[in-house]
Protein backbone atom coordinates (compact mmCIF):
# COMPACT_ATOMS: atom_id res chain seq x y z
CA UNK A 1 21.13 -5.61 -2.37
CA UNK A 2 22.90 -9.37 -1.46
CA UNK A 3 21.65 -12.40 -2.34
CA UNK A 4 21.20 -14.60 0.64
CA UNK A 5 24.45 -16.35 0.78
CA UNK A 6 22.83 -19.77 0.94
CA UNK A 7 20.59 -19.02 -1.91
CA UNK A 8 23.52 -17.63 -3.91
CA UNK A 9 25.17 -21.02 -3.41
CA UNK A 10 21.99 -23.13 -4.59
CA UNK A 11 20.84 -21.04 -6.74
CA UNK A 12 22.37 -22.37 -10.23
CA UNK A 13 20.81 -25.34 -9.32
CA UNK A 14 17.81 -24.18 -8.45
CA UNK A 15 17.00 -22.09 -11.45
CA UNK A 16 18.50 -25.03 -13.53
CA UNK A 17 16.42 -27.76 -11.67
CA UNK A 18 13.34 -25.55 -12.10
CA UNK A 19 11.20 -27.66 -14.91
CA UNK A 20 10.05 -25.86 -18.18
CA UNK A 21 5.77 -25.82 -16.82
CA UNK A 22 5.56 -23.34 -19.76
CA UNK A 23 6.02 -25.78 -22.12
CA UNK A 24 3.65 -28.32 -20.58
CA UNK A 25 0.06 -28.77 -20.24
CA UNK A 26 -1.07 -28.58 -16.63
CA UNK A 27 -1.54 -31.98 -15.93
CA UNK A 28 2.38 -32.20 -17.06
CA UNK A 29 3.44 -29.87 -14.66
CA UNK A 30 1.17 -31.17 -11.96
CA UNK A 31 2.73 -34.55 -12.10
CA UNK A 32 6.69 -33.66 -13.05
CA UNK A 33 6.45 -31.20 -9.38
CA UNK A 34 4.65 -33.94 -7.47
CA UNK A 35 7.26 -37.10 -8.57
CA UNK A 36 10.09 -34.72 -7.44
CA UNK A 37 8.41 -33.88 -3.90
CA UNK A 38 10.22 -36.10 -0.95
CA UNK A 39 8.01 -35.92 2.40
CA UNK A 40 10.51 -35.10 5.11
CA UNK A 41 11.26 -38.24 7.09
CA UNK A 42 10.33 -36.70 10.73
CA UNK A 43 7.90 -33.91 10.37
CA UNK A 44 7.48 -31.28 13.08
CA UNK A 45 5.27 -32.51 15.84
CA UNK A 46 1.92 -30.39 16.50
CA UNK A 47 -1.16 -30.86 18.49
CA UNK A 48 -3.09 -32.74 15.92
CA UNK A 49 -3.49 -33.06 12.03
CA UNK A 50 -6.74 -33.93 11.06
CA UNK A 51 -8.15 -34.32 7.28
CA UNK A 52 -11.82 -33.64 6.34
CA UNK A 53 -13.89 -32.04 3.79
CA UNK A 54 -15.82 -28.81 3.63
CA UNK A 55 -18.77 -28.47 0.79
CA UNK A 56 -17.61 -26.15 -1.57
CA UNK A 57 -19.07 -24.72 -4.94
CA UNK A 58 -17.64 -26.91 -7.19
CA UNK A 59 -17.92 -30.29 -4.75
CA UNK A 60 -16.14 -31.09 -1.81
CA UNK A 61 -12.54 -29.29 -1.20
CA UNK A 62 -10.15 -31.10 0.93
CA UNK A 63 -8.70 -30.08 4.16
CA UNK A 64 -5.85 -30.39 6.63
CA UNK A 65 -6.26 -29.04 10.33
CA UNK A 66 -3.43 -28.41 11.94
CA UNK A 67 -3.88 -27.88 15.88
CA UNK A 68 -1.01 -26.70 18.26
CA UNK A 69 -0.21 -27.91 21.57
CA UNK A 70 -2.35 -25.39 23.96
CA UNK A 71 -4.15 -25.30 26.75
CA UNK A 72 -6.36 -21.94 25.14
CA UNK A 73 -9.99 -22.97 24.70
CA UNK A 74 -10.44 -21.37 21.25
CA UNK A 75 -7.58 -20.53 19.18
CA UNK A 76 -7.12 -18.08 16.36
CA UNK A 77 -7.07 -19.67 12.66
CA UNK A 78 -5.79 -19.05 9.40
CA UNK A 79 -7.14 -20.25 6.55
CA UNK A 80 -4.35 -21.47 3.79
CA UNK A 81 -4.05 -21.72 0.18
CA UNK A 82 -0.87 -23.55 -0.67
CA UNK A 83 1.28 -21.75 -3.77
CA UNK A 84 1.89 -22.89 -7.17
CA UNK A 85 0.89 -21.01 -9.85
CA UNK A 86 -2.72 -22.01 -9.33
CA UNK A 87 -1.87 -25.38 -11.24
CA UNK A 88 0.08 -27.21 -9.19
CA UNK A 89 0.64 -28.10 -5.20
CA UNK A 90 -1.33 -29.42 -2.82
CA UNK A 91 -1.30 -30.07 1.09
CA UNK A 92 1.44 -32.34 1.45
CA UNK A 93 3.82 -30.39 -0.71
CA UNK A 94 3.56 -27.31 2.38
CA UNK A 95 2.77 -29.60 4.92
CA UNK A 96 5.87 -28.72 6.57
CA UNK A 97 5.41 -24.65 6.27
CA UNK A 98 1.81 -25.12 7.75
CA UNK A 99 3.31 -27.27 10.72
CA UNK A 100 5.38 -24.80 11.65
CA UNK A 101 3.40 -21.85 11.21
CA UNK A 102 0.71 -23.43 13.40
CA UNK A 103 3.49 -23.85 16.24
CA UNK A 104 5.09 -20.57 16.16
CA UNK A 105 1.69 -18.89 15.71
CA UNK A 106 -0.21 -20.92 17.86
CA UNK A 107 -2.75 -20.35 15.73
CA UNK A 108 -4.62 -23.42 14.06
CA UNK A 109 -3.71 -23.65 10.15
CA UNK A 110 -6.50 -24.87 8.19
CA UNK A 111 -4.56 -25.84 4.86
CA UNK A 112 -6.60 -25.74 1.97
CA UNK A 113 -7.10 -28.00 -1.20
CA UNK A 114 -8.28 -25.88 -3.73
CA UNK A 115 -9.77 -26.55 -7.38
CA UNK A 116 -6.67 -26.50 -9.64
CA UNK A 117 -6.60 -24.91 -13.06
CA UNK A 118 -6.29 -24.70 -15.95
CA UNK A 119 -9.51 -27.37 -15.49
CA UNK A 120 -10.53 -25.18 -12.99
CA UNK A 121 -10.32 -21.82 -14.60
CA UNK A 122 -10.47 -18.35 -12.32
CA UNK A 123 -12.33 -17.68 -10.22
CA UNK A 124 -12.62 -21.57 -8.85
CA UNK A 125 -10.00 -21.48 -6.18
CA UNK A 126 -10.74 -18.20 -4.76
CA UNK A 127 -14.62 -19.42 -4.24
CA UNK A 128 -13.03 -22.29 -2.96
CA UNK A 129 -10.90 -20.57 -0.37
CA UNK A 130 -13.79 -18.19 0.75
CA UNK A 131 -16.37 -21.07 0.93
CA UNK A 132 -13.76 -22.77 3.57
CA UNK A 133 -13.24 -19.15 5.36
CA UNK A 134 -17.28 -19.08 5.68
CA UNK A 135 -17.34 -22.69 6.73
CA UNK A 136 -14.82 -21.93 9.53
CA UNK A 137 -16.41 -18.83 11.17
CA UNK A 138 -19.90 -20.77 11.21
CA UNK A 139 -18.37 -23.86 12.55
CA UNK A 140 -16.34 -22.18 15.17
CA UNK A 141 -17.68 -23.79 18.56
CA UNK A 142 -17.52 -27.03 16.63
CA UNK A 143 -13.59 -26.09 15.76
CA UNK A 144 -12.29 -24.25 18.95
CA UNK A 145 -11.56 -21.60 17.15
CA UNK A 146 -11.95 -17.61 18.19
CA UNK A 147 -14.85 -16.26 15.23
CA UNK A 148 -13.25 -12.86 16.14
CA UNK A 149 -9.78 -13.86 15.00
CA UNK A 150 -9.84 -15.55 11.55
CA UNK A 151 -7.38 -15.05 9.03
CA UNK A 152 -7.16 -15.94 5.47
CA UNK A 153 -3.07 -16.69 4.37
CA UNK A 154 -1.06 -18.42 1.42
CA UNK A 155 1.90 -18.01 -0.56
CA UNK A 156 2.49 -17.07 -4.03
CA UNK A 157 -0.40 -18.04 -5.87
CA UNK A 158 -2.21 -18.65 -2.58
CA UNK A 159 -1.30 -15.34 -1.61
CA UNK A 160 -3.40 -14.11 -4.88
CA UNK A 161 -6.08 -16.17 -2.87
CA UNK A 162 -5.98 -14.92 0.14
CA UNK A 163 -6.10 -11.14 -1.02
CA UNK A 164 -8.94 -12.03 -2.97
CA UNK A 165 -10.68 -14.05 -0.29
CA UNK A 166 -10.64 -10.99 2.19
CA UNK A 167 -12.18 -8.59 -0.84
CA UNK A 168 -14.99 -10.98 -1.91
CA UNK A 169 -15.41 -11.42 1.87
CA UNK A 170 -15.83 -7.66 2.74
CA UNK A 171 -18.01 -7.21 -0.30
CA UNK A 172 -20.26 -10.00 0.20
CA UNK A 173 -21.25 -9.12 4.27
CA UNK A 174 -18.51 -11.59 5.51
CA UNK A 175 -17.35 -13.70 7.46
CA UNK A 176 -15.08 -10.57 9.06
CA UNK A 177 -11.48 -11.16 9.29
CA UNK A 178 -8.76 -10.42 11.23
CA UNK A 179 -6.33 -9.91 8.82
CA UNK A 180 -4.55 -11.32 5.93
CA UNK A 181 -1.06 -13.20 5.88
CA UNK A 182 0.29 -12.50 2.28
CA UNK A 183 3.48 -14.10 1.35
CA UNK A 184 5.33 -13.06 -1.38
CA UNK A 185 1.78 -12.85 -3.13
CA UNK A 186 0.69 -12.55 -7.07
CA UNK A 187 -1.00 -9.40 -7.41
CA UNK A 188 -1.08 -8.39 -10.75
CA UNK A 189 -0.59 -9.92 -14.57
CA UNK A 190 2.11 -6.75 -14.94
CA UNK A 191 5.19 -8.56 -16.49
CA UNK A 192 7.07 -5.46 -16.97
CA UNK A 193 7.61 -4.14 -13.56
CA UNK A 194 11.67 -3.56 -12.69
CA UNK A 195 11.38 -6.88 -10.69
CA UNK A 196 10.01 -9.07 -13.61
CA UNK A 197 12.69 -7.04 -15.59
CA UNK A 198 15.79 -7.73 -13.33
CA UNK A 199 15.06 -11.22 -12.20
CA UNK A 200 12.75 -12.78 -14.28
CA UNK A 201 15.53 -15.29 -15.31
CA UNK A 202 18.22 -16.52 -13.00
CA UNK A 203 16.13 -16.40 -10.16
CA UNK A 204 14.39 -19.86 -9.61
CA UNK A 205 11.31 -19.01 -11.13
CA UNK A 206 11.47 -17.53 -14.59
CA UNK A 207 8.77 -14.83 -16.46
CA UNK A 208 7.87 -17.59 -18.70
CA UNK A 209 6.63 -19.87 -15.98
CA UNK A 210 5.09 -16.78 -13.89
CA UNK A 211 3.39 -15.87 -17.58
CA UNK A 212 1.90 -19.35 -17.91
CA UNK A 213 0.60 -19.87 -14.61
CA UNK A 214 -1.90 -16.80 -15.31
CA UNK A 215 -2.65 -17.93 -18.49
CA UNK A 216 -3.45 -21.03 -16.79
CA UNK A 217 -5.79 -19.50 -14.58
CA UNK A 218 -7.21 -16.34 -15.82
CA UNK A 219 -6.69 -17.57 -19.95
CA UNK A 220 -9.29 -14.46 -20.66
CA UNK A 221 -7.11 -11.48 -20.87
CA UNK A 222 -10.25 -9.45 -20.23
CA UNK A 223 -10.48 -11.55 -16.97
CA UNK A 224 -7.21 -10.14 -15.60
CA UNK A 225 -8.35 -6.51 -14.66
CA UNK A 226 -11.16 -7.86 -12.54
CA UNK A 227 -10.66 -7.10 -9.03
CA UNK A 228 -10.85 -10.66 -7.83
CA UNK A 229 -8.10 -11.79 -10.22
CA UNK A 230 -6.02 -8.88 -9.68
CA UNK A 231 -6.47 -7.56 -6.53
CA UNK A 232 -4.69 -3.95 -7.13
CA UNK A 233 -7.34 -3.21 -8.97
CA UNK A 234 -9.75 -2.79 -6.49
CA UNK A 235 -10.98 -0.78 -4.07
CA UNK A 236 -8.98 -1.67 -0.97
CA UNK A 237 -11.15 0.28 1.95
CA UNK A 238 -11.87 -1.46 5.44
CA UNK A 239 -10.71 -4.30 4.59
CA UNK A 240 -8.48 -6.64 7.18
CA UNK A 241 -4.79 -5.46 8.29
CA UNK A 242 -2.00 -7.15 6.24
CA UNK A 243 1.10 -9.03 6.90
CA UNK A 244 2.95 -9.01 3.39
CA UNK A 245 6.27 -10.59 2.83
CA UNK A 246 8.78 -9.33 0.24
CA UNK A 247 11.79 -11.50 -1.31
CA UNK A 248 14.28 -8.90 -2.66
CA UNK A 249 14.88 -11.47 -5.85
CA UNK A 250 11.51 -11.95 -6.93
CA UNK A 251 9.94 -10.80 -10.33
CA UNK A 252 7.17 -10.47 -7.96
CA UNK A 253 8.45 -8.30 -5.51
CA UNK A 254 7.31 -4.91 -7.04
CA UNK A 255 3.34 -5.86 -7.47
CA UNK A 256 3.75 -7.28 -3.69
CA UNK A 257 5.17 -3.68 -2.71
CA UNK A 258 2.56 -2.09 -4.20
CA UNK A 259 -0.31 -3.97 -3.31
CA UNK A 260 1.23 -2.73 0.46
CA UNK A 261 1.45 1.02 -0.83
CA UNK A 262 -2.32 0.55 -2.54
CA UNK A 263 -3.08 -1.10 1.30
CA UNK A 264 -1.23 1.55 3.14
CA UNK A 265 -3.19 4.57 1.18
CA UNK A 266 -6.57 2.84 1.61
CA UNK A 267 -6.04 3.12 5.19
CA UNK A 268 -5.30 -0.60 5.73
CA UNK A 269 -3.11 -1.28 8.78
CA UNK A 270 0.08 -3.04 6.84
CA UNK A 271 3.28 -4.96 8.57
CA UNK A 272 6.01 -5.35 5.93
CA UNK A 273 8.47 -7.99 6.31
CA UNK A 274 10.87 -7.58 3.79
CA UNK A 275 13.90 -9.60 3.05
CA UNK A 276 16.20 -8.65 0.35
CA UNK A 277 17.95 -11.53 -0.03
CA UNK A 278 15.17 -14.27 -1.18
CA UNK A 279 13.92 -15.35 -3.66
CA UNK A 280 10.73 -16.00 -4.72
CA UNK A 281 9.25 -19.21 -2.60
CA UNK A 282 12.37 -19.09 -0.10
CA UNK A 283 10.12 -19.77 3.13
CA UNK A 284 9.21 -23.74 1.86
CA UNK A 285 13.02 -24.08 1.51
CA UNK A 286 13.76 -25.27 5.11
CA UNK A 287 17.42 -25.88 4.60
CA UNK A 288 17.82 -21.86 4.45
CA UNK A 289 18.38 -19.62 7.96
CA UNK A 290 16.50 -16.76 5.81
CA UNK A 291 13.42 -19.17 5.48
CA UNK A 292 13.10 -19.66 9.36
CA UNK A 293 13.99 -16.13 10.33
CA UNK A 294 11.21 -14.90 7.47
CA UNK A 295 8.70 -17.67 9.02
CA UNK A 296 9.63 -16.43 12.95
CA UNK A 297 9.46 -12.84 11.80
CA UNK A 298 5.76 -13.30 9.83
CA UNK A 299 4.67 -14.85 12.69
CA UNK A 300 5.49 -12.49 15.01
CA UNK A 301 3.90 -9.59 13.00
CA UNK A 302 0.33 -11.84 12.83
CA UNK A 303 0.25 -12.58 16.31
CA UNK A 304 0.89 -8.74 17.18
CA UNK A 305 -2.39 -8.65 14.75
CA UNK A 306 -4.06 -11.18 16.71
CA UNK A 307 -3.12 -9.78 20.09
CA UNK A 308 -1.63 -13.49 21.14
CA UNK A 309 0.56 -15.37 22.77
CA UNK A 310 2.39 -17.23 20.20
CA UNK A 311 2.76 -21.34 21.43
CA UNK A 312 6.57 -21.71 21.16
């Protein structure tokens, strides 16, 4: 197993350039990632982007709409929790993945704005996600958007989210789902898997980081077993079919492969894109070909879920 020849050219500066968050306090981290984001200069045209707020549990949690050009009535939607680590990102900073998602799925992409920790401890952004989820399937007429095909979807930390969203969603009588786009999720607080063990340093983002950013967000060891922190450990029957994503050179790779086994054995329809030559958070890296054959590839696999025609 290769790493991605365009990775393995950046990647001493990536895992160089990658800021020491574990040494910070989350407002550090939050503000050292935002002053090095740069908003690309042209972004990729879609339909319309619209920002609003939805009434969440903990106040109102900001939104960005993203609409594809289509002549379809009603549309299927995903709704999308950003990554990073639960302390840091925000709409802008995937802005670009969630543009270009929405045109290749022709799906709308309802990014979302969750509560960030560690001053919003677990499980704040998970409510948050599922109160948008619920606010899309009862708004649907008002949204264009297909009730019968809703999706929940993030990366990294948002794929911890949206994994979590679909359980508290099945056990709580809804809103159904369609399925679940999971890439390159956080599953479990296991930090001695082979993964964690093999590239948990060198790889762009280090154990230490990947350590904090739970402690950040579940700080209660106690907390971490619970089913809606850690979503292996729960009972994974009828819940929505799964799109995972794999990077090869992830410490997160192995509790990502396993949450599709545990999905698999449940009885959970499961499409695995796997590509062993990324690293972990490759697809918001736009200057790499693996990034837009991973993005073509996941969107594919959803719309095959969706049973559309994707716009582009």
């Amino acid at each position: 197993m290769n790493l991605d020849p365009q990775i393995a050219d950046l990647i001493g500066a990536l895992d160089s350039g990658f800021p020491p968050v574990h040494t910070m306090t989350g407002a550090q981290a939050r503000a050292t990632i935002r002053s090095r984001f740069v908003p690309a200069p042209d972004p990729e045209q879609v339909g319309s982007v619209t920002d609003t707020h939805v009434s969440g549990p903990g106040g109102d949690v900001p939104v960005r709409i993203y609409r594809p050009v289509s002549d379809a009535t009603v549309l299927p939607v995903v709704v999308y929790a950003h990554g990073g680590g639960f302390v840091f990102c925000d709409l802008d900073s995937h802005d670009g993945l969630c543009r270009n998602l929405t045109n290749r799925t022709g799906a709308v992409f309802i990014s979302v704005d969750y509560r960030l920790a560690p001053e919003n401890p677990w499980p704040a952004a998970a409510e948050d996600l599922l109160a948008v989820t619920t606010w899309v399937a009862d708004s649907a007429d008002m949204l264009g958007i297909d009730a019968a095909r809703i999706v929940v979807g993030g990366d990294s930390a948002g794929g911890n989210l949206a994994a979590v969203a679909a359980l508290m969603a099945r056990d709580r009588g809804g809103p159904d789902l369609a399925a679940q786009l999971l890439l390159y999720p956080v599953i479990a607080a296991d930090f001695d898997t082979e993964s964690y063990q093999r590239f948990g340093a060198g790889f762009y983002n280090p154990k230490p980081a990947l350590q904090w950013y739970w402690d950040q967000y579940v700080p209660n060891d106690a907390d971490r077993s619970h089913p809606y922190a850690s979503p292996l450990a729960a009972h994974l029957e009828r819940l929505p079919p799964a799109v995972v994503v794999l990077a090869g050179h992830d410490p997160l790779h192995d509790e990502g492969a396993a949450y599709a086994d545990a999905l698999e054995a449940a009885g959970v329809v499961v499409t695995r894109c796997s590509f062993d030559g990324g690293i972990h958070g490759f697809m918001t890296m736009p200057m790499l070909e693996l990034a837009h054959r991973a993005r073509a590839e996941a969107s594919e696999a959803l719309v095959q879920h969706l049973s559309v025609s994707p716009a582009h």
